[in-house]
C-alpha atoms as a PDB file:
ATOM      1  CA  UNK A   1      42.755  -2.490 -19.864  1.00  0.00           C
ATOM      2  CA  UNK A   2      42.369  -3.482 -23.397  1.00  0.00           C
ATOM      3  CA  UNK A   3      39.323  -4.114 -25.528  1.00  0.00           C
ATOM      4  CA  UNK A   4      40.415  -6.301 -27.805  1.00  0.00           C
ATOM      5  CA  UNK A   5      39.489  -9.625 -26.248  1.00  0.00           C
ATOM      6  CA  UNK A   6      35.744  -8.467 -25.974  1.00  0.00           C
ATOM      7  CA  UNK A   7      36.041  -7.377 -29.757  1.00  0.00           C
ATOM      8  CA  UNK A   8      37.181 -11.203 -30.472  1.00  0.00           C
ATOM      9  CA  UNK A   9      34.347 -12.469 -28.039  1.00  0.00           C
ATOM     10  CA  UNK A  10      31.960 -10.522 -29.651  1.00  0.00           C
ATOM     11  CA  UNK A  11      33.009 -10.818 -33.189  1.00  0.00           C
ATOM     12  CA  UNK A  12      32.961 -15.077 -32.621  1.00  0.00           C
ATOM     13  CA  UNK A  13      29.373 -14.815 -31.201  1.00  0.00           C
ATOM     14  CA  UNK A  14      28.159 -13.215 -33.852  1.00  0.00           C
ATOM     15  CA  UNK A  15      29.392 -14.926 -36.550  1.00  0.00           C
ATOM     16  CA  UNK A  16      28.714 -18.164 -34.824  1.00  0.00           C
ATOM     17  CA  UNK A  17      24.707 -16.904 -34.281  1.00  0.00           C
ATOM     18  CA  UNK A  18      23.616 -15.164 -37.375  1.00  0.00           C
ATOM     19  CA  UNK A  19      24.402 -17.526 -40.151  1.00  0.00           C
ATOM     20  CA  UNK A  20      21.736 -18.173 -42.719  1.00  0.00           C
ATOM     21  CA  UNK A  21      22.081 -19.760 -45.960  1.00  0.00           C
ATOM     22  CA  UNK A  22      22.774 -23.580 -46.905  1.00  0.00           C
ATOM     23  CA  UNK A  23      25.527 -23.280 -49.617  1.00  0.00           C
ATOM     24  CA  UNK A  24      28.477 -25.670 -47.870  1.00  0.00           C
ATOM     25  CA  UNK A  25      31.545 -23.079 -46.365  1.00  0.00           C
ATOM     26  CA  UNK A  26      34.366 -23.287 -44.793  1.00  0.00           C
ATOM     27  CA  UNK A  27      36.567 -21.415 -43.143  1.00  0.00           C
ATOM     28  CA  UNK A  28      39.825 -23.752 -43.655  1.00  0.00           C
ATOM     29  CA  UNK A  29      42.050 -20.569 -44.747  1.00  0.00           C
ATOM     30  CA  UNK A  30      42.126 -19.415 -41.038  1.00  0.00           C
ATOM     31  CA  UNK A  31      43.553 -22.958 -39.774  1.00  0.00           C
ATOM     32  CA  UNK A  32      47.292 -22.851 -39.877  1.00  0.00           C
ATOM     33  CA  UNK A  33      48.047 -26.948 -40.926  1.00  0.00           C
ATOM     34  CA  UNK A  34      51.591 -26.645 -39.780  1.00  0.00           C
ATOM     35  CA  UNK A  35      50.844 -26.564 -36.398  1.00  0.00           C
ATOM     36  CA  UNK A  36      49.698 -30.150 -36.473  1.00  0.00           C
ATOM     37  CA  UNK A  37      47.163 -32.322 -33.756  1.00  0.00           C
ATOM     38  CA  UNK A  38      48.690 -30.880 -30.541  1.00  0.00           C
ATOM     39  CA  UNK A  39      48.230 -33.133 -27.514  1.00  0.00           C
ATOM     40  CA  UNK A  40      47.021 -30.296 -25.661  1.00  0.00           C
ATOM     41  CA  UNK A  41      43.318 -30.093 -27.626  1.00  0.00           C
ATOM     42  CA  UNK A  42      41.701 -26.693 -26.054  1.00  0.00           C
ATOM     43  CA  UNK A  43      39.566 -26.254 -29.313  1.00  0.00           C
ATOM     44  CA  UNK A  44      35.693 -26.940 -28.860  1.00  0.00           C
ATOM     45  CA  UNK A  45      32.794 -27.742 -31.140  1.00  0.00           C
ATOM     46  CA  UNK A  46      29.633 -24.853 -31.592  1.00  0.00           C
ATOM     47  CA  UNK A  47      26.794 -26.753 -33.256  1.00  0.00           C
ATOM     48  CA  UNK A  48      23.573 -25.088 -34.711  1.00  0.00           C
ATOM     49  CA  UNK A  49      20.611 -25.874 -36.778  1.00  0.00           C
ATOM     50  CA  UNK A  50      22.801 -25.814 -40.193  1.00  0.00           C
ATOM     51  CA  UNK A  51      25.489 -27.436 -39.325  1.00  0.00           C
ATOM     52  CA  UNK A  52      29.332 -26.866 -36.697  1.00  0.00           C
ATOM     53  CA  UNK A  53      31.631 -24.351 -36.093  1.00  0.00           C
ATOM     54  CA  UNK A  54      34.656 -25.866 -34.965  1.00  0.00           C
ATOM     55  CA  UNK A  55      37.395 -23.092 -31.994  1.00  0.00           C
ATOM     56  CA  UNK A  56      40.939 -23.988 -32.616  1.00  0.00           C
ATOM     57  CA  UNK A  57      43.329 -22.965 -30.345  1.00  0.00           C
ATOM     58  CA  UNK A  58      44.914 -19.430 -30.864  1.00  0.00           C
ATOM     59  CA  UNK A  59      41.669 -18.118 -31.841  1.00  0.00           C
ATOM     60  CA  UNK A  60      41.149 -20.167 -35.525  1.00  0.00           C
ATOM     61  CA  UNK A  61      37.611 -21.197 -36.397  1.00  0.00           C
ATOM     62  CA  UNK A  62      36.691 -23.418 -39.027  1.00  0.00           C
ATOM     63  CA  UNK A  63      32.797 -23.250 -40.021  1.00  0.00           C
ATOM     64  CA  UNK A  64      30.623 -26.354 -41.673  1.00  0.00           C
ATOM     65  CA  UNK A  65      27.634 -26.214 -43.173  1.00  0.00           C
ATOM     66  CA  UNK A  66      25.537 -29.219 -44.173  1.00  0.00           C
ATOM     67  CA  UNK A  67      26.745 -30.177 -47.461  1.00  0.00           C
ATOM     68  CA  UNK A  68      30.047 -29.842 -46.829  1.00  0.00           C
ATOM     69  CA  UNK A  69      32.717 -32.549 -47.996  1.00  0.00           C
ATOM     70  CA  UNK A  70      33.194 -35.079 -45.708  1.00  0.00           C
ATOM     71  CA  UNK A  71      37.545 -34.820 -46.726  1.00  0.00           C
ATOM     72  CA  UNK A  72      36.881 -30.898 -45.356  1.00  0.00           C
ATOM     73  CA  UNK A  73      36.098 -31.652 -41.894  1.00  0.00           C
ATOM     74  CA  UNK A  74      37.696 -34.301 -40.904  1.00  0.00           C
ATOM     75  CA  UNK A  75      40.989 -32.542 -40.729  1.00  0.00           C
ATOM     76  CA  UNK A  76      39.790 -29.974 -38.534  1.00  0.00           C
ATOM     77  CA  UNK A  77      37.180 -32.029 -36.096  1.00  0.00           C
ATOM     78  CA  UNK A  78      40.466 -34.230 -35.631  1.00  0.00           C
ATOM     79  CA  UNK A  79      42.593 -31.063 -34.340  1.00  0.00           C
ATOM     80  CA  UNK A  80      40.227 -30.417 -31.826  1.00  0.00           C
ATOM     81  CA  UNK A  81      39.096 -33.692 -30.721  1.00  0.00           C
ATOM     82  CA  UNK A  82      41.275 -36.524 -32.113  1.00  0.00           C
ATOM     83  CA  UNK A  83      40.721 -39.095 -33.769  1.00  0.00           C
ATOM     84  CA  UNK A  84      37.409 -40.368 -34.763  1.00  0.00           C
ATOM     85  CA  UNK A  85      35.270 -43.942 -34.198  1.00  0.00           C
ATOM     86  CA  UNK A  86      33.821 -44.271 -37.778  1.00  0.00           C
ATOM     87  CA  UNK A  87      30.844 -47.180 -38.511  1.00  0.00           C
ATOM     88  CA  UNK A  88      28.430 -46.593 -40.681  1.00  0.00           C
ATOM     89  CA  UNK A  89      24.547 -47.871 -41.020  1.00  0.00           C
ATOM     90  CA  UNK A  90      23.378 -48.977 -44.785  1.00  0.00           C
ATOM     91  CA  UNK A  91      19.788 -49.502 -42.666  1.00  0.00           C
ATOM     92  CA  UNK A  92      19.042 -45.855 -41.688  1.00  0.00           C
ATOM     93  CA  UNK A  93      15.489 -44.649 -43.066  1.00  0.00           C
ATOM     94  CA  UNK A  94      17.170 -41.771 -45.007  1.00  0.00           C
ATOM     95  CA  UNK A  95      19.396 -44.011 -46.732  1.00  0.00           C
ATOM     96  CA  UNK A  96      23.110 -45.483 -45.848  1.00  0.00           C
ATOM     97  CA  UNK A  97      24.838 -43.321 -43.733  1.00  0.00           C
ATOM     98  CA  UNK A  98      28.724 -43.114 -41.908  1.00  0.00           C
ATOM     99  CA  UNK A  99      29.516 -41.650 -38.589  1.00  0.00           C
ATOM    100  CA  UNK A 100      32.572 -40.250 -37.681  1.00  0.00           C
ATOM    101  CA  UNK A 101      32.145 -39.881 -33.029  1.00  0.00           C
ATOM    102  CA  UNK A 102      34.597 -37.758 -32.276  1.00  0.00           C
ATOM    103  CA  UNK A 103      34.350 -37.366 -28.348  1.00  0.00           C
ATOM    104  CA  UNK A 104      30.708 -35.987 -27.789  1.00  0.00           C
ATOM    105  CA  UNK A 105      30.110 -35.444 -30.975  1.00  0.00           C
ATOM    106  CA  UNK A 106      29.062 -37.576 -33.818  1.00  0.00           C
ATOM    107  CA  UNK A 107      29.153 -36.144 -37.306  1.00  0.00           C
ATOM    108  CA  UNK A 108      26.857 -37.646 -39.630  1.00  0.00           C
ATOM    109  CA  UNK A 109      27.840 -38.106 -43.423  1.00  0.00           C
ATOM    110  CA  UNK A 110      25.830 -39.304 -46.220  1.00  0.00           C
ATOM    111  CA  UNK A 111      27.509 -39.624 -49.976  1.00  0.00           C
ATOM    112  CA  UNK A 112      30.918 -37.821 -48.312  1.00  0.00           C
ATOM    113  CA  UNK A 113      28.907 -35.137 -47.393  1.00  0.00           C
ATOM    114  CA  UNK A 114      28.431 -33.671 -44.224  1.00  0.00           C
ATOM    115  CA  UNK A 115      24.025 -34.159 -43.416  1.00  0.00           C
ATOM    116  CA  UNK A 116      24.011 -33.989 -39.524  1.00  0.00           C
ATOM    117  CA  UNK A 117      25.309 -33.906 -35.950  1.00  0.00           C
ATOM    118  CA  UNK A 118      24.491 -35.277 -32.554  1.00  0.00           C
ATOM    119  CA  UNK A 119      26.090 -34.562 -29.219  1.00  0.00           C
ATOM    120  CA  UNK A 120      25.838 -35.829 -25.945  1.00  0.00           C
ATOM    121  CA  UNK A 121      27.127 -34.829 -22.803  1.00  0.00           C
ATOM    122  CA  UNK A 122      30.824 -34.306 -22.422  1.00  0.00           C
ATOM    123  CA  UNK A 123      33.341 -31.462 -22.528  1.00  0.00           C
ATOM    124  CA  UNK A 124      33.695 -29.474 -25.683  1.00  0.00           C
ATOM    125  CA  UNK A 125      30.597 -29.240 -27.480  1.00  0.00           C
ATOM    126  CA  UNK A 126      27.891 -26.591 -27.146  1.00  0.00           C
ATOM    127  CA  UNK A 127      25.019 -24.725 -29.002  1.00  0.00           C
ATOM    128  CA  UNK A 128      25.450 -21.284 -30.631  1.00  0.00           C
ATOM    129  CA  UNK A 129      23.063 -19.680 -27.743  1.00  0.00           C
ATOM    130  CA  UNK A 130      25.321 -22.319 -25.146  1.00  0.00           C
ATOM    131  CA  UNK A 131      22.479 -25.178 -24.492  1.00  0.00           C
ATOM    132  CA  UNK A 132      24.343 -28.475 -23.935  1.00  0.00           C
ATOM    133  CA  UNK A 133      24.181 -31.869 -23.307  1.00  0.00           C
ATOM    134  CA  UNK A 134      23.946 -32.663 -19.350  1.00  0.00           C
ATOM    135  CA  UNK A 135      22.105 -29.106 -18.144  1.00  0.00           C
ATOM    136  CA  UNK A 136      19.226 -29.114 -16.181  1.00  0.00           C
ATOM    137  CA  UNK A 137      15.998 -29.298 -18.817  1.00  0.00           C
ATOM    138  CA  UNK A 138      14.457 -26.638 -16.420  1.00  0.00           C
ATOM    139  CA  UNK A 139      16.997 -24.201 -17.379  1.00  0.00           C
ATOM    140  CA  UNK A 140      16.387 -24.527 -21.479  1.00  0.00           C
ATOM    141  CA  UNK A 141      11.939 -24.738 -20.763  1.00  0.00           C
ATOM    142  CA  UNK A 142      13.198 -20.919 -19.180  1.00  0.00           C
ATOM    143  CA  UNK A 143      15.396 -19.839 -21.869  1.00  0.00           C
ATOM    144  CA  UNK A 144      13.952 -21.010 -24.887  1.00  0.00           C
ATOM    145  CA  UNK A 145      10.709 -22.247 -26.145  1.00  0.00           C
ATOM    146  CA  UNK A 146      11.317 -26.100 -25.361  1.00  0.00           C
ATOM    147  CA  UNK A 147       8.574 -28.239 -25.869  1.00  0.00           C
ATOM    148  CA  UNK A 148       8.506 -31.916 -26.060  1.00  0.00           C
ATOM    149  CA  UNK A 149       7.300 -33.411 -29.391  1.00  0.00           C
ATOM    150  CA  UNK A 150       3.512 -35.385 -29.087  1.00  0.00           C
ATOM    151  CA  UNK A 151       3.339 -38.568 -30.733  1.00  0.00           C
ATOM    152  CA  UNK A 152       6.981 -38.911 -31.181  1.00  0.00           C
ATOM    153  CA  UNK A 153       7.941 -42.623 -31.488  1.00  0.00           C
ATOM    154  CA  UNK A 154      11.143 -41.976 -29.562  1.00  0.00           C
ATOM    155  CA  UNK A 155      11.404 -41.450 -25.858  1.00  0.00           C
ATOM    156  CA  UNK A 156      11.798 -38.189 -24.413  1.00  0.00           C
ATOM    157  CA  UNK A 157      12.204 -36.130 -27.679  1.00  0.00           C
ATOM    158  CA  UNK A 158      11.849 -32.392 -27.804  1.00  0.00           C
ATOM    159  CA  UNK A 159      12.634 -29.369 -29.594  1.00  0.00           C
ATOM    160  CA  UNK A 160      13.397 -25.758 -29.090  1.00  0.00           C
ATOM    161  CA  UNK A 161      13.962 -22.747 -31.428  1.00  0.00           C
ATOM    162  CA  UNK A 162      17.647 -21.944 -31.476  1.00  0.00           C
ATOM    163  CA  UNK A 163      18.731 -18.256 -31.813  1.00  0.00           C
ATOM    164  CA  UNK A 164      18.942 -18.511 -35.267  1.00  0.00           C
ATOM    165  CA  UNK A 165      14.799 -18.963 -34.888  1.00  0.00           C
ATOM    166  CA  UNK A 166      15.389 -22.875 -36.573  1.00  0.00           C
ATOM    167  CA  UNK A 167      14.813 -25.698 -34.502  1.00  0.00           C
ATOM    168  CA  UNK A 168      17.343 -28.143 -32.857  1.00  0.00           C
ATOM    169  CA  UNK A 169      16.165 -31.105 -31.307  1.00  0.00           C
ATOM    170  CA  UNK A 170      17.189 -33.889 -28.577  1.00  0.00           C
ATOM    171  CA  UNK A 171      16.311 -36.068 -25.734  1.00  0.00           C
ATOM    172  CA  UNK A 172      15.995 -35.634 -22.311  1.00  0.00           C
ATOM    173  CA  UNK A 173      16.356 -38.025 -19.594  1.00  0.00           C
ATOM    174  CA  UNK A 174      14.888 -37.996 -16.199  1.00  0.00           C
ATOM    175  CA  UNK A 175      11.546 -36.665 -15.234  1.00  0.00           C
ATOM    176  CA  UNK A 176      10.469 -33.406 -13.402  1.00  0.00           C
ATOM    177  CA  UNK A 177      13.690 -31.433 -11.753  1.00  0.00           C
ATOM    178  CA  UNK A 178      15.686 -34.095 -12.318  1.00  0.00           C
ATOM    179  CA  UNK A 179      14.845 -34.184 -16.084  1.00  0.00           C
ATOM    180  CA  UNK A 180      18.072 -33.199 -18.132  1.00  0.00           C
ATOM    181  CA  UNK A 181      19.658 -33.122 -21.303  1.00  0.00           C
ATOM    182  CA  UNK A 182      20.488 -35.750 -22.572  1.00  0.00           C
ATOM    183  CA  UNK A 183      21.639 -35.235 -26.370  1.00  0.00           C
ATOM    184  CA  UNK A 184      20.803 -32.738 -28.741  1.00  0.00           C
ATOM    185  CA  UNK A 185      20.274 -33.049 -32.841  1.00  0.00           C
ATOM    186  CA  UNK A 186      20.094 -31.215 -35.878  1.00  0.00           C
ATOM    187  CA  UNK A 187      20.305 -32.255 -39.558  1.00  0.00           C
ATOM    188  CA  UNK A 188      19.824 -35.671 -40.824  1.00  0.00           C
ATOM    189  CA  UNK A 189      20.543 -38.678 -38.020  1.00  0.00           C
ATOM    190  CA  UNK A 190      19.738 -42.575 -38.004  1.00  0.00           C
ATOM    191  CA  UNK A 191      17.038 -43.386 -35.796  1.00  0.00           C
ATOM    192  CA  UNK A 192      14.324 -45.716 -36.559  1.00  0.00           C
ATOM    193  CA  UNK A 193      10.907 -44.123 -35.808  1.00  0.00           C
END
């Protein structure tokens, strides 16, 4: 038996839970470009409170903070998910903003630079401490400190503290044990409060 693939699991959590700082990185260096967009995308997307981590297959991580360059990401995001649906809002109430929806996630941009994230329920995209879109609300209210926000002008909004101890917020759907998960947040998004 060898101990190397729990030395690669463990390494990845780590660095994918105990980030702090906001200057923009990335880890581009890891990504080998010559393999190309393979049709067989195994890659995923961790998101957190500053910003995603994208898994490449063969073990390759890229790492975005907010701030990053827009021209940074895209590259990788499209590796693991294809190509993206762009539009863009020039009526959002933190100013004009592009969106680039790759799959279940939606990567928010603001003067080319990478400001927020939202994901909704589909394969491929999960928290650092593995909350995600479609689970049972029950199950985060146990795990985490989820509460719902009072007075929010949107439906259904909540928040929890991540295991970085910042907050990441969403919506849930439903009501009692039926209530789930709808989307979750962090950064900068468009919604009209």
């Amino acid at each position: 038996m060898t101990l190397r693939p729990l030395w690669v699991l463990a390494a990845l959590v780590l660095a994918s839970c105990g980030r702090v700082g906001s200057a923009p990185t990335s880890d581009v260096s890891k990504i080998d470009k010559s393999a190309g967009v393979s049709a067989k995308r195994q890659g995923k997307a961790i998101v957190d409170s500053q910003g995603v981590i994208f898994d490449l297959p063969g073990g390759k991580t890229g790492e975005f903070t907010f701030g990053t360059p827009r021209g940074s990401i895209e590259p990788v995001a499209a590796r693991v998910f294809g190509a993206p649906e762009n539009s863009r809002n020039d009526e959002c109430g933190a100013g004009p903003m592009e969106f680039a929806r790759y799959g279940p996630i939606t990567l928010n941009f603001q003067d080319g630079e990478l400001v927020g994230w939202m994901a909704r329920e589909g394969e491929g995209v999960l928290t650092s401490d593995s909350v995600m879109p479609g689970k049972p609300m029950r199950d985060l209210k146990i795990a985490r400190s989820a509460r719902m926000i009072e007075n929010s002008t949107l439906d259904g909004e909540f928040e929890y503290l991540a295991a970085d101890g910042r907050p990441i917020r969403g919506f849930v759907e439903g009501e009692g044990r039926d209530a789930k998960i709808a989307s979750l947040y962090a950064g900068q998004n468009c919604f009209f409060r």
